[in-house]
Structure formats: structure tokens, C-alpha cells
C-alpha atoms as a PDB file:
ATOM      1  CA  UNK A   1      51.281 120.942  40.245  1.00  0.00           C
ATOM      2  CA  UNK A   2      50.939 124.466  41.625  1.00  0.00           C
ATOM      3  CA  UNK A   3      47.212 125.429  41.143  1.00  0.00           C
ATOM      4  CA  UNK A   4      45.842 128.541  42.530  1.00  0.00           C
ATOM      5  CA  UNK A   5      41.987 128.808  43.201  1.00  0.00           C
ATOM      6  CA  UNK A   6      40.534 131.603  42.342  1.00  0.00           C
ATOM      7  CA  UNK A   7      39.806 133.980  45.133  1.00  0.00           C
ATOM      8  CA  UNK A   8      36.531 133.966  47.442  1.00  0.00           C
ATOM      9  CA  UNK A   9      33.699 135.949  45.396  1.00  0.00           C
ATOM     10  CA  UNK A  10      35.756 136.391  42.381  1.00  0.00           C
ATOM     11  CA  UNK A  11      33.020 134.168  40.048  1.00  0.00           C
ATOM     12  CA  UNK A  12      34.917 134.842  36.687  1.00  0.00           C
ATOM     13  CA  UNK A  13      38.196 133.313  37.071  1.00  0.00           C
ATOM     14  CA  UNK A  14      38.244 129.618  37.369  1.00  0.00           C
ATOM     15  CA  UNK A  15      41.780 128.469  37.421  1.00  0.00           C
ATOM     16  CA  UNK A  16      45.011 129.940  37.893  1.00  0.00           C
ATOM     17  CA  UNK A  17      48.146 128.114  37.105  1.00  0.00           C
ATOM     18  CA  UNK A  18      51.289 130.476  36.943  1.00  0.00           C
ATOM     19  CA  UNK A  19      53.042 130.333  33.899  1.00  0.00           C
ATOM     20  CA  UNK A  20      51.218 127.892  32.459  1.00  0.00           C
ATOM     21  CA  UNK A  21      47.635 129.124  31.780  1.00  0.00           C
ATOM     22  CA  UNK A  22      44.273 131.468  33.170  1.00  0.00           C
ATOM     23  CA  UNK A  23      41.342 129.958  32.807  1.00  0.00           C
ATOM     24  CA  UNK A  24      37.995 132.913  33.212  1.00  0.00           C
ATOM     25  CA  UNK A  25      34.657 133.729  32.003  1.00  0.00           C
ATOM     26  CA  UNK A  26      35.274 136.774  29.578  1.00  0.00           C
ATOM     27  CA  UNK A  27      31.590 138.585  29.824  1.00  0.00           C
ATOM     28  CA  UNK A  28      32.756 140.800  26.571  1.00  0.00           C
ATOM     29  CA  UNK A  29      32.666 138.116  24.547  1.00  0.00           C
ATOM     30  CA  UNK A  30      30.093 135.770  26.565  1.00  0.00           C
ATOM     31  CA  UNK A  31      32.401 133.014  26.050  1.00  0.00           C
ATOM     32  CA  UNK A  32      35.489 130.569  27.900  1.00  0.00           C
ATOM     33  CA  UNK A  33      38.593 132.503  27.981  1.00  0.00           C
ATOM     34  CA  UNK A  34      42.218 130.763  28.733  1.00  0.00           C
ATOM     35  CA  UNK A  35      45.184 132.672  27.990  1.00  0.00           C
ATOM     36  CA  UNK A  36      47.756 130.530  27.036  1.00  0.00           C
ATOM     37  CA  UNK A  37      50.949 131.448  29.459  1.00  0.00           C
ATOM     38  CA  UNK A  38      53.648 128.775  28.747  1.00  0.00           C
ATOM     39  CA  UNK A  39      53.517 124.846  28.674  1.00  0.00           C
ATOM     40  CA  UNK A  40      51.326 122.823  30.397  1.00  0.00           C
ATOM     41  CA  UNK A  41      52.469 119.142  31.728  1.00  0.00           C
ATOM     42  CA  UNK A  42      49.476 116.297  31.402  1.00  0.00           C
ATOM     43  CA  UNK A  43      47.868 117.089  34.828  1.00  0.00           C
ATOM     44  CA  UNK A  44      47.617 120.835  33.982  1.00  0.00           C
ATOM     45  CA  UNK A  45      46.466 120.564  30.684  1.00  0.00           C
ATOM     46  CA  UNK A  46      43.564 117.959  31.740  1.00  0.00           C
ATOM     47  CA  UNK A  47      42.661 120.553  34.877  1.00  0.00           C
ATOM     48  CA  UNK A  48      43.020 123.819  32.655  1.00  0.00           C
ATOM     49  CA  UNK A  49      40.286 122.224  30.242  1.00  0.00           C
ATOM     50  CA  UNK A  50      38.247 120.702  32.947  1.00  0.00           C
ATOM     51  CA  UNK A  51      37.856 124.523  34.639  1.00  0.00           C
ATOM     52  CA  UNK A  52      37.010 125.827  31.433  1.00  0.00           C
ATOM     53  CA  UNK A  53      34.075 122.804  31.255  1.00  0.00           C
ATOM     54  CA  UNK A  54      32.719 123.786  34.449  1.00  0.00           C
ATOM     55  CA  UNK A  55      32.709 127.625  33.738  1.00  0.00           C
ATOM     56  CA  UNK A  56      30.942 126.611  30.331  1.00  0.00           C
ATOM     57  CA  UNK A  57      28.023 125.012  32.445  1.00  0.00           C
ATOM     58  CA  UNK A  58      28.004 127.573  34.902  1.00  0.00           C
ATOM     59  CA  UNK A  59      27.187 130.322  32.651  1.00  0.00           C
ATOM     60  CA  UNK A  60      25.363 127.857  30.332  1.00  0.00           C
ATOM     61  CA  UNK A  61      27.814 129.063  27.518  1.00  0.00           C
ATOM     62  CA  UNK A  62      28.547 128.121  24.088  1.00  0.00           C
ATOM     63  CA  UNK A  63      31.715 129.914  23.432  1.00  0.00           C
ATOM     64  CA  UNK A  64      35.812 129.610  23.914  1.00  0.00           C
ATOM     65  CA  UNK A  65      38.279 131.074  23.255  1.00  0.00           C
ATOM     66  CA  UNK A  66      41.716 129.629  23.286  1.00  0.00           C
ATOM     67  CA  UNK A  67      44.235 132.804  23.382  1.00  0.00           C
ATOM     68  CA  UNK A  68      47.927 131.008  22.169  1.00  0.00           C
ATOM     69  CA  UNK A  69      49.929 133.558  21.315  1.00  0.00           C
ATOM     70  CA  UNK A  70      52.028 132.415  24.537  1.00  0.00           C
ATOM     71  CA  UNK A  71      51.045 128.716  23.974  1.00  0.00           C
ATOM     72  CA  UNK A  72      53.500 125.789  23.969  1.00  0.00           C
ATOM     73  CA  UNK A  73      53.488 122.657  22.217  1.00  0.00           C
ATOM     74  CA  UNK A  74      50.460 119.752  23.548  1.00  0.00           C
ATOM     75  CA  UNK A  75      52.194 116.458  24.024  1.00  0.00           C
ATOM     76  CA  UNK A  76      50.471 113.838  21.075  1.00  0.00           C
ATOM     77  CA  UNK A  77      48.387 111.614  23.986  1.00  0.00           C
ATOM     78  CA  UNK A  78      47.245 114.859  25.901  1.00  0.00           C
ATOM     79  CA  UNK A  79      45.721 115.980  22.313  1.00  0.00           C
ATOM     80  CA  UNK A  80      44.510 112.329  21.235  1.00  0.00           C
ATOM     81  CA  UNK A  81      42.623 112.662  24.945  1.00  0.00           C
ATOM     82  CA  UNK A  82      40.856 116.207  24.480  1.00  0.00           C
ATOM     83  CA  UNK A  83      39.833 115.207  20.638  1.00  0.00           C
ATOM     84  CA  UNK A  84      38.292 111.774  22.214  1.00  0.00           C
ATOM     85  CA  UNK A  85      37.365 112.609  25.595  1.00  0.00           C
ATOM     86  CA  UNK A  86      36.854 116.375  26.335  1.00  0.00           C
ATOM     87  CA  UNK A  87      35.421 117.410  22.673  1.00  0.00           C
ATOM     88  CA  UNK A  88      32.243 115.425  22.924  1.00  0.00           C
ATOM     89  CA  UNK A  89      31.680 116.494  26.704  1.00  0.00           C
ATOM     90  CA  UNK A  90      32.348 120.018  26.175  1.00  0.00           C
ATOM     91  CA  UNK A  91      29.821 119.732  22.909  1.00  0.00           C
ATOM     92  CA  UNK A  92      27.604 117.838  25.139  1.00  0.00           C
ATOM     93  CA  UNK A  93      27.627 120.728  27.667  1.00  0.00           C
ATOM     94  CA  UNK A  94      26.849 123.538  25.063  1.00  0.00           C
ATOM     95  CA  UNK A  95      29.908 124.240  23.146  1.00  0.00           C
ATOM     96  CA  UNK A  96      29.002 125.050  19.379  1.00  0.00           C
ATOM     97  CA  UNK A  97      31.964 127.915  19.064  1.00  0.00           C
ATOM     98  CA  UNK A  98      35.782 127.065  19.361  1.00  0.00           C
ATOM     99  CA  UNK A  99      38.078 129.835  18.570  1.00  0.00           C
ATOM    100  CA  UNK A 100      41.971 129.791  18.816  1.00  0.00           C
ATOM    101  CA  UNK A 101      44.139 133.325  18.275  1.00  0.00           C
ATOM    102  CA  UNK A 102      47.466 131.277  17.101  1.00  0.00           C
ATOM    103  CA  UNK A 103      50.693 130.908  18.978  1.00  0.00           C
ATOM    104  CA  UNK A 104      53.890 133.130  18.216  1.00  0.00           C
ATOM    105  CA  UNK A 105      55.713 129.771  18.050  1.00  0.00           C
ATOM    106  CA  UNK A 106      55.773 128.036  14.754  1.00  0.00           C
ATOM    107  CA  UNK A 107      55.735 124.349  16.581  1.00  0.00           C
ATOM    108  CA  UNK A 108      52.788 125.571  18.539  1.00  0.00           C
ATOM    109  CA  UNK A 109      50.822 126.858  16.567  1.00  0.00           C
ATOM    110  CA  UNK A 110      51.207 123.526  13.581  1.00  0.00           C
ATOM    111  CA  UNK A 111      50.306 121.783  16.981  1.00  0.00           C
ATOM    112  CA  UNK A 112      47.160 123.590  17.131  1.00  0.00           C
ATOM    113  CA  UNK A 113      46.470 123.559  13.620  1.00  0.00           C
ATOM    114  CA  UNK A 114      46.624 120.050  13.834  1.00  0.00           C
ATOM    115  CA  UNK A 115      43.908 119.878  17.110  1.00  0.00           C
ATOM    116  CA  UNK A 116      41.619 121.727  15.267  1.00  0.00           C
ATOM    117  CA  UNK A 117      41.850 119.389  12.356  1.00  0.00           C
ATOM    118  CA  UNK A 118      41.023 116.488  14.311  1.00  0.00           C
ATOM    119  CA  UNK A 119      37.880 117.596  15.864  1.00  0.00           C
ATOM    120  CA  UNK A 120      35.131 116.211  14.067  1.00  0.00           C
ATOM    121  CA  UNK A 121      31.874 117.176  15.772  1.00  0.00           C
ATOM    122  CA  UNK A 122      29.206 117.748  13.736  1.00  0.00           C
ATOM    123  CA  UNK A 123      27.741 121.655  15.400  1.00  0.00           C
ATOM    124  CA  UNK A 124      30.680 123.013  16.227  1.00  0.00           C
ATOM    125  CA  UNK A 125      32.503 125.595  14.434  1.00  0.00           C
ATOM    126  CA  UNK A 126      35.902 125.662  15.048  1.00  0.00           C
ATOM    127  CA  UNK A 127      38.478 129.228  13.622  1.00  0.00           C
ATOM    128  CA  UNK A 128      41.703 130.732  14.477  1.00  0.00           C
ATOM    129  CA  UNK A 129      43.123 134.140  14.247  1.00  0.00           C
ATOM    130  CA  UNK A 130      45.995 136.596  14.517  1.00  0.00           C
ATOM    131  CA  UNK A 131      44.569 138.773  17.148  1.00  0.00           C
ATOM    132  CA  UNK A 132      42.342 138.662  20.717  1.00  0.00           C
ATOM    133  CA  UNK A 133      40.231 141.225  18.956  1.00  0.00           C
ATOM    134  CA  UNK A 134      39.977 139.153  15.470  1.00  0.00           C
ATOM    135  CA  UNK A 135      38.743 136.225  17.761  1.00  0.00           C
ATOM    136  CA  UNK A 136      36.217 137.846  19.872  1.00  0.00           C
ATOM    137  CA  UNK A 137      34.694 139.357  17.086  1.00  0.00           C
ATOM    138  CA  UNK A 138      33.848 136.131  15.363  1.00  0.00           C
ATOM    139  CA  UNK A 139      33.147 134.435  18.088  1.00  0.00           C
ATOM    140  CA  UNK A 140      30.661 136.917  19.232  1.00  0.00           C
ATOM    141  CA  UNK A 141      28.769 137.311  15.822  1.00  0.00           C
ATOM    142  CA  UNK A 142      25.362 135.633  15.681  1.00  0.00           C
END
């Protein structure tokens, strides 16, 4: 796996993984930000999610937003393993906001559909959307 780490005193992006996924603090929208780049492989998808975590405490956060429009299909185990594992310990560490602006690919974005449908966490409010813009809006309101 080909990470990048963000560079010295650059505190808003957490992860880097070319063509695969950015993972950053978005201070418009006060919220988790990964733009979707391509497919992510086990490993990736498990440290893209895990840097998103950590930036959540960091800023003591409550928001994310998952930007698909380039997003690839999620393997069935790598989903079964952020609906058990990372769902309750993201919720745990703040998050009450989830929103997802849908993939361009069909299979993608019935994969995400499906996620979403599966996360059953009483307190968190989980949307998607056409559009960045659609998404921050919502996820911003109060």
C-alpha cells in the first residue's frame, strides 16, 4: 500500500492515498471530508476510515462527509467490518451526521445504498445526495 502522510504543518489533511482516496478536515462544512478517488483494497479502506476517526477526535467533530462520485465498489467483508466495527467507534467518538454525495457508478453507488441501510445506530442521521454542495448544506444545518 502506497500511503502518503500528509505534509509537516499541514493539520487538515490526514491521509493521502493516490487514486484511491483523500482523507481532510473540510472547515466549510466543520465536518470529515474523503473524496472518493477510485477503489480501495482491504488495507486502504480500513486506514482511509481510521484517518477520518482520528481527524473526527481531533477536531472533536460530529460530521462526514463521504464524497463518491469517483467511488468504487466496497468488497461485502470490508462493509460487514465498518457496519460492526467502525460505526459504533466512530458514534462513540462523536459522529451523529453521515452524509454520502452518490457515486457516478451504478454498482457503487447500490453498494453504498446498501451501507447506509445497514447502519443501525440509534443518533445518527445518515443522507445522500447528488452534489458536494447538496451534502454540505445538510450536513451543516443545525
Amino acid at each position: 500500500m502506497n500511503l502518503d502522510s500528509p505534509a509537516a504543518g499541514d493539520d487538515e489533511l490526514y491521509l493521502r492515498i493516490p487514486g484511491v482516496a483523500n482523507v481532510s478536515w473540510d472547515r466549510e462544512s466543520e465536518s470529515v471530508l474523503v473524496e472518493w478517488l477510485g477503489w480501495a483494497n482491504s488495507a486502504e479502506y480500513v486506514a482511509l476510515l481510521e484517518a477520518g476517526l482520528r481527524a473526527l477526535k481531533v477536531h472533536r467533530g460530529q460530521r462526514w462527509i463521504a464524497d463518491g462520485r469517483s467511488k468504487r465498489a466496497i468488497i461485502k467483508a470490508d462493509q460487514e467490518w465498518a457496519n460492526q466495527d467502525w460505526f459504533p467507534r466512530a458514534h462513540t467518538a462523536g459522529l451523529r451526521r453521515f452524509a454520502v454525495v452518490n457515486a457516478h457508478s451504478k454498482v457503487a453507488r447500490l453498494n453504498s445504498d446498501e451501507i447506509l441501510s445497514r447502519v443501525d445506530i440509534r443518533g445518527l442521521e445518515a443522507a445522500s445526495f447528488e452534489t458536494l454542495e447538496e451534502a454540505r448544506r445538510w450536513i451543516s444545518r443545525a
